[in-house]
Protein backbone atom coordinates (compact mmCIF):
# COMPACT_ATOMS: atom_id res chain seq x y z
CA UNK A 1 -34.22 -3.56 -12.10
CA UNK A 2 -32.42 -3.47 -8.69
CA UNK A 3 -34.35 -0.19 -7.85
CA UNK A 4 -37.60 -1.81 -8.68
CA UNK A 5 -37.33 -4.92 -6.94
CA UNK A 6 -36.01 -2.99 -3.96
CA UNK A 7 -39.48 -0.86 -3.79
CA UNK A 8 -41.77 -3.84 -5.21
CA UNK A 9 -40.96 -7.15 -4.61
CA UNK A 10 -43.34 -8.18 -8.01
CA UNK A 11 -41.34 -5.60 -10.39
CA UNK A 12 -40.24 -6.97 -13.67
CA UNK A 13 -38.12 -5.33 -16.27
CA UNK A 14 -39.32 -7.31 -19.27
CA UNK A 15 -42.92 -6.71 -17.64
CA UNK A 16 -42.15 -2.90 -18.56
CA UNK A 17 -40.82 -3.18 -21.38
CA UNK A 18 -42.87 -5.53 -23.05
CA UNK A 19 -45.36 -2.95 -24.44
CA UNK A 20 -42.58 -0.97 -26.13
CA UNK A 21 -41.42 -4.06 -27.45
CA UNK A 22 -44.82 -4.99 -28.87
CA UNK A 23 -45.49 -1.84 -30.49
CA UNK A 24 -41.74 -2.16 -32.45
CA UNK A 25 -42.84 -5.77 -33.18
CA UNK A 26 -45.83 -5.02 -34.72
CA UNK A 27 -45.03 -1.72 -36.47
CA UNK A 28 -41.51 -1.79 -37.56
CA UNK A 29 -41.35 -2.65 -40.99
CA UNK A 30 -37.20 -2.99 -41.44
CA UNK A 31 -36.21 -7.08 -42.19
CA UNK A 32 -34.33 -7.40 -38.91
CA UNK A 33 -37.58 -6.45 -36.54
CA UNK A 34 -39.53 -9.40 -39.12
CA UNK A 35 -36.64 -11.79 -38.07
CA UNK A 36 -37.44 -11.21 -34.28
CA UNK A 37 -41.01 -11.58 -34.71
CA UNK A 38 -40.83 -14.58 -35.95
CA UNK A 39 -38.93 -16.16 -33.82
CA UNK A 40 -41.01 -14.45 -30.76
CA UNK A 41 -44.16 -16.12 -32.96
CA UNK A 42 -42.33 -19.56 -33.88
CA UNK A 43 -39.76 -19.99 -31.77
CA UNK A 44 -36.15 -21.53 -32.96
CA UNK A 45 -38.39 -24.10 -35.88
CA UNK A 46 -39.41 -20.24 -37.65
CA UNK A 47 -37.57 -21.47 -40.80
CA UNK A 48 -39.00 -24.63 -40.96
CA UNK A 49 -42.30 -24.09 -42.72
CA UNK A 50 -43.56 -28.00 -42.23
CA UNK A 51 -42.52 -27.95 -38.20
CA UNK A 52 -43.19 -24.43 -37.03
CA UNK A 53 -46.03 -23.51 -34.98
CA UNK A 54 -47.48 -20.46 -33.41
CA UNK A 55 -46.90 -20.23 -29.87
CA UNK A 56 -50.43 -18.33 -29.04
CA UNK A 57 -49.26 -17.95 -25.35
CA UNK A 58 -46.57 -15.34 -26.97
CA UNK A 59 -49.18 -14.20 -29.81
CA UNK A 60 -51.41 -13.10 -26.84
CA UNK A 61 -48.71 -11.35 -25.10
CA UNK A 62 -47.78 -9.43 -27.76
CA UNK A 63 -51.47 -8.21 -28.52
CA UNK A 64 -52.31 -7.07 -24.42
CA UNK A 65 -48.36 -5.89 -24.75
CA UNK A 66 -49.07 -3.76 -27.80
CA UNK A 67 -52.87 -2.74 -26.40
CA UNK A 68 -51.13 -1.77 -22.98
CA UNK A 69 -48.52 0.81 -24.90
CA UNK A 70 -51.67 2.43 -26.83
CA UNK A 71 -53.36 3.06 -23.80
CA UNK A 72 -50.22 4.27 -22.06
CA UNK A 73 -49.28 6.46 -25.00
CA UNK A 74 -52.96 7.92 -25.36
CA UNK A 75 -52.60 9.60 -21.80
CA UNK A 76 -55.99 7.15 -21.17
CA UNK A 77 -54.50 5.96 -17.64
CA UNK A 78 -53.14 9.18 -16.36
CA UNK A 79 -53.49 9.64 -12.69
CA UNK A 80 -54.47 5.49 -12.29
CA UNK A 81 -52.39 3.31 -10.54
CA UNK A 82 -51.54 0.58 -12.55
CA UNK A 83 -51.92 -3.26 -10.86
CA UNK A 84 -48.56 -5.39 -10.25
């Protein structure tokens, strides 16, 4: 992250990442990748079935996240700069 910062002051890891992280979220099937969407969906209440509540701020992150790796990974934005 050092190296990014160094040669744009706006550069954020979890910023790149997120799309990968998305895509797991969304397509991994295993038990453990379940447990981390919920809690990126509910938050610490997940369990709590009368409490929790979506956090659509996150929801909505996770959806551009996820549509940002399937343009990436379909070659659509080859050649484009991409906007910090």
């Amino acid at each position: 992250e050092g190296i990014g910062l160094s040669n744009d002051d706006k550069y954020s890891i979890i910023n790149e990442c997120l799309p990968y992280v998305s895509k797991r979220l969304l397509t991994d099937q295993s038990e453990r990748t379940g447990g981390a969407l919920s809690t990126f969906i509910f938050g610490p209440e997940k369990n709590n079935i009368d409490t929790r509540i979506v956090d659509y701020d996150r929801v909505e992150q996770l959806v551009s996240g996820f549509s940002d790796y399937s343009l990436s990974a379909s070659g659509a934005n080859l050649g484009q700069d991409k906007p910090r």
